[in-house]
N, C-alpha and C. Protein backbone atom coordinates (compact mmCIF):
# COMPACT_ATOMS: atom_id res chain seq x y z
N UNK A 1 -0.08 -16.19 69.88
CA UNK A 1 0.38 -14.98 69.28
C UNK A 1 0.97 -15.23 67.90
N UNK A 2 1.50 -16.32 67.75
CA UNK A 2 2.38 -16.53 66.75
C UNK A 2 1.29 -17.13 65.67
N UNK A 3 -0.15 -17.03 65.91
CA UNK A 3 -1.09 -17.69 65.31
C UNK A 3 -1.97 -16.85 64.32
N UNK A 4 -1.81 -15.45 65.14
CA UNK A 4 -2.35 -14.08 64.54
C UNK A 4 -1.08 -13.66 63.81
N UNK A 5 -0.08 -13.82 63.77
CA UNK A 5 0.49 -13.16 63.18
C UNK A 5 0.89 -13.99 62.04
N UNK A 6 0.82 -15.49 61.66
CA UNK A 6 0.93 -16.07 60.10
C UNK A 6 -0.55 -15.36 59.89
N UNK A 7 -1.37 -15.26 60.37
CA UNK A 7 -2.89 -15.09 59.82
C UNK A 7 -2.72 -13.86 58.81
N UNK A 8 -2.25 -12.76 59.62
CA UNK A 8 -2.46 -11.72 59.01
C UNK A 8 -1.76 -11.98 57.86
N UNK A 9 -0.30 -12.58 57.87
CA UNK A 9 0.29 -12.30 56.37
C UNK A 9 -0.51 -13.51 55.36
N UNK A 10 -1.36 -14.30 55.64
CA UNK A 10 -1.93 -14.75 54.72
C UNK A 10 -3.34 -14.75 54.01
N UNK A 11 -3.53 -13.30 54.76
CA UNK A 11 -4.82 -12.56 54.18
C UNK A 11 -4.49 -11.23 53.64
N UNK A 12 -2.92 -10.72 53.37
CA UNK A 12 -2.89 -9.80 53.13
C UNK A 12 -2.92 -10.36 51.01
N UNK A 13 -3.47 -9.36 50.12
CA UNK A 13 -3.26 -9.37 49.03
C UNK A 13 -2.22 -9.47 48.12
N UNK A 14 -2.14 -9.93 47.14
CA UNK A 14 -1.07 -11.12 46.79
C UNK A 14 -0.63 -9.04 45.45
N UNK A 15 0.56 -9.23 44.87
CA UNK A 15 0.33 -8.21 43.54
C UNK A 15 -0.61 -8.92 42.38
N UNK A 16 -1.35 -7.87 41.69
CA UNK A 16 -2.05 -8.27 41.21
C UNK A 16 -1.18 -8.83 39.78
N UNK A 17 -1.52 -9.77 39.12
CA UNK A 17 -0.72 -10.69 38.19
C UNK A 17 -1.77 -9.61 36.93
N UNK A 18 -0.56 -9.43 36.28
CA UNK A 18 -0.96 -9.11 34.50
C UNK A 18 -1.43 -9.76 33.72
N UNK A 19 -2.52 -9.12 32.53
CA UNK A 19 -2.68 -10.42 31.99
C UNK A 19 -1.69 -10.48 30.77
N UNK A 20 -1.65 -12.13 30.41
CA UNK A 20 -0.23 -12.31 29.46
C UNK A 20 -0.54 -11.67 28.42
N UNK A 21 -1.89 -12.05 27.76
CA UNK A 21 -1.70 -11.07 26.68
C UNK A 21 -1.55 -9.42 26.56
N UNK A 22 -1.39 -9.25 27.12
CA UNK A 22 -1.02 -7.35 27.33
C UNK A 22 -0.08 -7.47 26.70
N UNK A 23 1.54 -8.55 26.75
CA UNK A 23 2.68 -8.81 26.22
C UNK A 23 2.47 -8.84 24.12
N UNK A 24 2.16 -9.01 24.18
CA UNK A 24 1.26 -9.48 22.92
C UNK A 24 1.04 -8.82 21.86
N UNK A 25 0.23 -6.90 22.92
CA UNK A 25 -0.77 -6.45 22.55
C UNK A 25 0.64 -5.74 20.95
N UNK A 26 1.46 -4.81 21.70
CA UNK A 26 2.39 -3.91 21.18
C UNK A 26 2.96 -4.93 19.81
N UNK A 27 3.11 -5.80 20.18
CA UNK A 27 3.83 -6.62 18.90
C UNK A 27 2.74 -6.73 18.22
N UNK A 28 1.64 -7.45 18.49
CA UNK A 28 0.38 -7.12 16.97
C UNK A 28 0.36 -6.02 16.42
N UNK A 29 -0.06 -4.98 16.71
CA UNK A 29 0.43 -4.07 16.41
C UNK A 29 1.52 -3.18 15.23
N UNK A 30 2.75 -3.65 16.40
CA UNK A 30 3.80 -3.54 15.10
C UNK A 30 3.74 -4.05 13.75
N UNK A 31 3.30 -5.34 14.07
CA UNK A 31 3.21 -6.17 12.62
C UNK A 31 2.11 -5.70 11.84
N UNK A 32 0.57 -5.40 11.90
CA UNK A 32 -0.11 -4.43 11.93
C UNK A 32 0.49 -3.33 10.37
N UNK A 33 1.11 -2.37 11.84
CA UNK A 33 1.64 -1.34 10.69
C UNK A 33 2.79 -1.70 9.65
N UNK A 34 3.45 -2.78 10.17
CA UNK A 34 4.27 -3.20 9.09
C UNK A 34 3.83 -3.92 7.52
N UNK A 35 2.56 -4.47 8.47
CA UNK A 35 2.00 -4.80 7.10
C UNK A 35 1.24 -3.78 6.19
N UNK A 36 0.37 -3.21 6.83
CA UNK A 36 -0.02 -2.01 6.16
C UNK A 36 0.89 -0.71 4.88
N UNK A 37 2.17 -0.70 6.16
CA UNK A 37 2.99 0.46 5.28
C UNK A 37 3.97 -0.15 4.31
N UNK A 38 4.42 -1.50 4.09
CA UNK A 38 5.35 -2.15 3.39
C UNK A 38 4.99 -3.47 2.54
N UNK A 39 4.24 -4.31 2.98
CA UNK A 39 3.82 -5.74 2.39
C UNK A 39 2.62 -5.15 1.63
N UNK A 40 1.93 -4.54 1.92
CA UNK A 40 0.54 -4.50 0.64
C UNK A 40 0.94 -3.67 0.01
N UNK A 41 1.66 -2.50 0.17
CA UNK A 41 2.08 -1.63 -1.56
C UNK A 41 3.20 -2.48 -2.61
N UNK A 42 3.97 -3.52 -1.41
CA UNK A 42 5.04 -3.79 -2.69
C UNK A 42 4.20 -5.02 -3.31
N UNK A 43 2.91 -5.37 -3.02
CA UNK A 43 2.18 -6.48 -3.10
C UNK A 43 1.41 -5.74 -4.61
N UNK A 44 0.83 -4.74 -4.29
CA UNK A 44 -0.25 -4.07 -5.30
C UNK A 44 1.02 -3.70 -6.66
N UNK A 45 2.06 -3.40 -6.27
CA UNK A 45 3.04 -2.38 -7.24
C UNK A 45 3.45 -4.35 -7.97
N UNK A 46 3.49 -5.35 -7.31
CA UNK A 46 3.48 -6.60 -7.99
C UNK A 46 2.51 -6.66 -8.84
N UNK A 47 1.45 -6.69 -8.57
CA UNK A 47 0.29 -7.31 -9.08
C UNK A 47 0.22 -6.55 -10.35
N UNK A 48 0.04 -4.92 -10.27
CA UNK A 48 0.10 -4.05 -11.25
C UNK A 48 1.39 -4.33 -12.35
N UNK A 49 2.52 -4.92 -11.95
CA UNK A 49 3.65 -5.11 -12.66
C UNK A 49 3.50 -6.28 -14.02
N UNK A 50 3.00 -7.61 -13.15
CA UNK A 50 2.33 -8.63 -13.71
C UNK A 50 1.41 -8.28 -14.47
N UNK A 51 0.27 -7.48 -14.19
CA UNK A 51 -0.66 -7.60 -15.38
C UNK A 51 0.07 -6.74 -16.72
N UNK A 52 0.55 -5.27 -16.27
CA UNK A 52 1.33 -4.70 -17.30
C UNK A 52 2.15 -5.90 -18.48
N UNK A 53 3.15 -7.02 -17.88
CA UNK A 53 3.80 -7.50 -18.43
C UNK A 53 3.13 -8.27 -19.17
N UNK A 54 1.33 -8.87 -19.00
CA UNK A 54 0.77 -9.81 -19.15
C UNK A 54 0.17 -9.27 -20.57
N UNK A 55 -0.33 -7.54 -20.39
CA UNK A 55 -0.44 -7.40 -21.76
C UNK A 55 0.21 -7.06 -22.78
N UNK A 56 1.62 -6.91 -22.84
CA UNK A 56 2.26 -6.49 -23.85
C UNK A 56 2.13 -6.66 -24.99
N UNK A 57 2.62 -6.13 -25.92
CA UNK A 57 2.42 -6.68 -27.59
C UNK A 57 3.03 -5.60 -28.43
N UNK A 58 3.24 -6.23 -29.77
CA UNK A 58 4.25 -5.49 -30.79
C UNK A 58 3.80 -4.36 -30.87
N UNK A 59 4.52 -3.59 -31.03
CA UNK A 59 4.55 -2.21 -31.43
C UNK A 59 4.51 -1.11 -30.35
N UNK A 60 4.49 -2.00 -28.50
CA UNK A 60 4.49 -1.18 -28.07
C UNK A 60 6.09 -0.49 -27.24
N UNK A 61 5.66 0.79 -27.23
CA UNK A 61 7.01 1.51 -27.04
C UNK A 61 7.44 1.44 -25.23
N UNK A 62 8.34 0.80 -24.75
CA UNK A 62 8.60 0.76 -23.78
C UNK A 62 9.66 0.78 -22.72
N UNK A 63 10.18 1.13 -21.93
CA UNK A 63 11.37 1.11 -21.29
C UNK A 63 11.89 0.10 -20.20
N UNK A 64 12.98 -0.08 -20.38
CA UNK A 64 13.43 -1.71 -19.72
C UNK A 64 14.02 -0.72 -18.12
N UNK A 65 14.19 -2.08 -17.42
CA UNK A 65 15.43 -1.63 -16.43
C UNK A 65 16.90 -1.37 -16.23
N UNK A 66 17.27 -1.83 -17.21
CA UNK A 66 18.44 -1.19 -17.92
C UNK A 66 18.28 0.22 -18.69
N UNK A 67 17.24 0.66 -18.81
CA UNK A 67 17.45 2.13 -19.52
C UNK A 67 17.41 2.10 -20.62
N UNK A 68 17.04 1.05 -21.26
CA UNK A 68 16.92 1.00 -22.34
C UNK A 68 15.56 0.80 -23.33
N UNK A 69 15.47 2.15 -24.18
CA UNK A 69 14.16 2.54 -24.99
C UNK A 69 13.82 1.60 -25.93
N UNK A 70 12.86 1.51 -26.64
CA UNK A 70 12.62 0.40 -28.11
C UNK A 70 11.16 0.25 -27.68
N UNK A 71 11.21 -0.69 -29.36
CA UNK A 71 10.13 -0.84 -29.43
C UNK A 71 9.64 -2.30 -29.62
N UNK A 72 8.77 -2.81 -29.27
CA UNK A 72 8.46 -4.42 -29.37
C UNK A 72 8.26 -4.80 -30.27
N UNK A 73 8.64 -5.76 -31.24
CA UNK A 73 8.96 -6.54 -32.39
C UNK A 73 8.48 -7.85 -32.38
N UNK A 74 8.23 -8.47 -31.03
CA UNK A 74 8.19 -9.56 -30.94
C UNK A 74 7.43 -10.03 -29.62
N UNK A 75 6.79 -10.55 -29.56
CA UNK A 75 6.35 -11.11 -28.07
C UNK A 75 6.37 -13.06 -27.66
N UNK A 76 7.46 -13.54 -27.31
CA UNK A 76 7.13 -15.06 -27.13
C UNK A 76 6.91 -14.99 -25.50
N UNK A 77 6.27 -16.36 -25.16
CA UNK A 77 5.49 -16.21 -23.44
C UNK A 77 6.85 -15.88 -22.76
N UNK A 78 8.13 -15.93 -22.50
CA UNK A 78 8.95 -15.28 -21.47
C UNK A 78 9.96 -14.07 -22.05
N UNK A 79 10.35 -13.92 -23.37
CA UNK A 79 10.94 -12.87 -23.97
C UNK A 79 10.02 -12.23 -24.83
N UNK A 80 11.10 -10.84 -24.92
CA UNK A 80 10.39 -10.12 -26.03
C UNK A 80 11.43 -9.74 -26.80
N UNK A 81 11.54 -9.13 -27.87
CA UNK A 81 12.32 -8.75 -29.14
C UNK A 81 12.15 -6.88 -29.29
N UNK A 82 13.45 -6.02 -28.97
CA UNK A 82 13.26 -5.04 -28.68
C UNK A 82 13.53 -4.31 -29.92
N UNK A 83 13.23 -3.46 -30.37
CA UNK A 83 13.96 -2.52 -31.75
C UNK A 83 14.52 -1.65 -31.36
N UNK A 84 15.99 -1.11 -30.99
CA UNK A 84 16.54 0.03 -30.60
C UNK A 84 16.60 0.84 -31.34
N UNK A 85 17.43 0.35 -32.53
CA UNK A 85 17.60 1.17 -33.38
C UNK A 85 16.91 0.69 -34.77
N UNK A 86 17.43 1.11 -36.08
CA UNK A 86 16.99 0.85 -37.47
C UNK A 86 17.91 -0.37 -37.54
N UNK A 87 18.98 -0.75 -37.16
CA UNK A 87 19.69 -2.34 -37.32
C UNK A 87 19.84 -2.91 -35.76
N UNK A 88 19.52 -2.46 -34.66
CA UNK A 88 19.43 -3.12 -33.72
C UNK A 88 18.36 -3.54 -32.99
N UNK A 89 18.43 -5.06 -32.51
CA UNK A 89 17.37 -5.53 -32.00
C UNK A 89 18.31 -6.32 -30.79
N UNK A 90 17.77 -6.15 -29.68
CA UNK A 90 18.06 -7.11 -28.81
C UNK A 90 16.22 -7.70 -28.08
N UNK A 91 17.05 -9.27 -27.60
CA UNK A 91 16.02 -10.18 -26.84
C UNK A 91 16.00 -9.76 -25.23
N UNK A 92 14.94 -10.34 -24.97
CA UNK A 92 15.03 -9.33 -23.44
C UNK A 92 13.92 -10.49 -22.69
N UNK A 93 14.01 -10.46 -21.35
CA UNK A 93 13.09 -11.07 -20.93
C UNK A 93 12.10 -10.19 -20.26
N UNK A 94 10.81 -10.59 -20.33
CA UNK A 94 9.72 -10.00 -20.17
C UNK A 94 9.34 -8.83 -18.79
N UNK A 95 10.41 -9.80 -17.94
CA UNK A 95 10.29 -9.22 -16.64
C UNK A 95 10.96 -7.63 -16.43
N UNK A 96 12.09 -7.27 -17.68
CA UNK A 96 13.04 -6.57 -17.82
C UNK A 96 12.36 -5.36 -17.93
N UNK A 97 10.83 -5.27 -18.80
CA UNK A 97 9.91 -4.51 -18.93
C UNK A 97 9.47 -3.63 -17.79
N UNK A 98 10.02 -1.93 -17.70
CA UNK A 98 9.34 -1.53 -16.41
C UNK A 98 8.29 -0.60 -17.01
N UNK A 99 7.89 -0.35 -17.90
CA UNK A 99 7.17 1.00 -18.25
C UNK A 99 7.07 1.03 -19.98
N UNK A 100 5.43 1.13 -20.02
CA UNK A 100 5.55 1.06 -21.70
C UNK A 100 4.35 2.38 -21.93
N UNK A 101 5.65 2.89 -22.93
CA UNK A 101 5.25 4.71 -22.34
C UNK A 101 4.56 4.60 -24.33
N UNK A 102 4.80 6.39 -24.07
CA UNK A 102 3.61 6.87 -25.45
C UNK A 102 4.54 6.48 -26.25
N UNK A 103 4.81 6.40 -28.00
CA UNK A 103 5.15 6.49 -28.68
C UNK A 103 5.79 7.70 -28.74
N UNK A 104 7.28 7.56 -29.07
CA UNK A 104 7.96 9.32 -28.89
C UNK A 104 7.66 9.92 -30.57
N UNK A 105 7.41 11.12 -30.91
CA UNK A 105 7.32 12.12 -31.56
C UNK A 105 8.80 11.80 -32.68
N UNK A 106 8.30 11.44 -33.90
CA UNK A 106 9.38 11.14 -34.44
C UNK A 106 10.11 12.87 -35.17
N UNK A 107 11.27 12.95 -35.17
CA UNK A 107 11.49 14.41 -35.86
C UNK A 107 11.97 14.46 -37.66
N UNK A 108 11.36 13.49 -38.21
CA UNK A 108 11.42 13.33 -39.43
C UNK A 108 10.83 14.00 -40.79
């Protein structure tokens, strides 16, 4: 009696085991959209930044990250030479460069 009854519990079905990667699946994923919505735009808004900085050259009119307007005077490979005013010039480094807009409308 006691012979049928280990039998049965060792033909009964075990739970069925998961597979590991299922664990896996949700985190690819995440990373996935993380890369998509955050690493490739601040990647492209780089790349676009770099070439901007790559072409600069005198005379063009541009705005720093400091807020500050002028015009290029000067270009050496890591600074540039800004014209603020009619007696002011400040040095700047290249990177400082966010935006090199139209020439403003002089009212003269």
């Amino acid at each position: 009696m006691y012979l049928f009854a280990y039998a049965q519990t060792t033909n009964t079905p075990g739970v069925p085991q998961s597979n590991p990667l299922s664990g896996l699946i949700p985190l690819i994923l995440i990373f996935i959209v993380f890369y998509l919505l955050l690493i490739r735009p601040q990647q492209k808004k780089e790349k676009e930044h770099k070439k901007m900085i790559s072409e600069l050259k005198k005379d063009d009119y541009v705005l720093t990250s400091g807020g500050i307007y002028g015009t290029i005077t000067n270009v050496k490979p890591d600074t540039i030479e800004l014209k603020v005013d009619e007696n002011t010039k400040l040095t700047l480094a290249k990177n400082a460069v966010i935006q090199v807009l139209q020439k403003p409308i002089s009212n003269q």
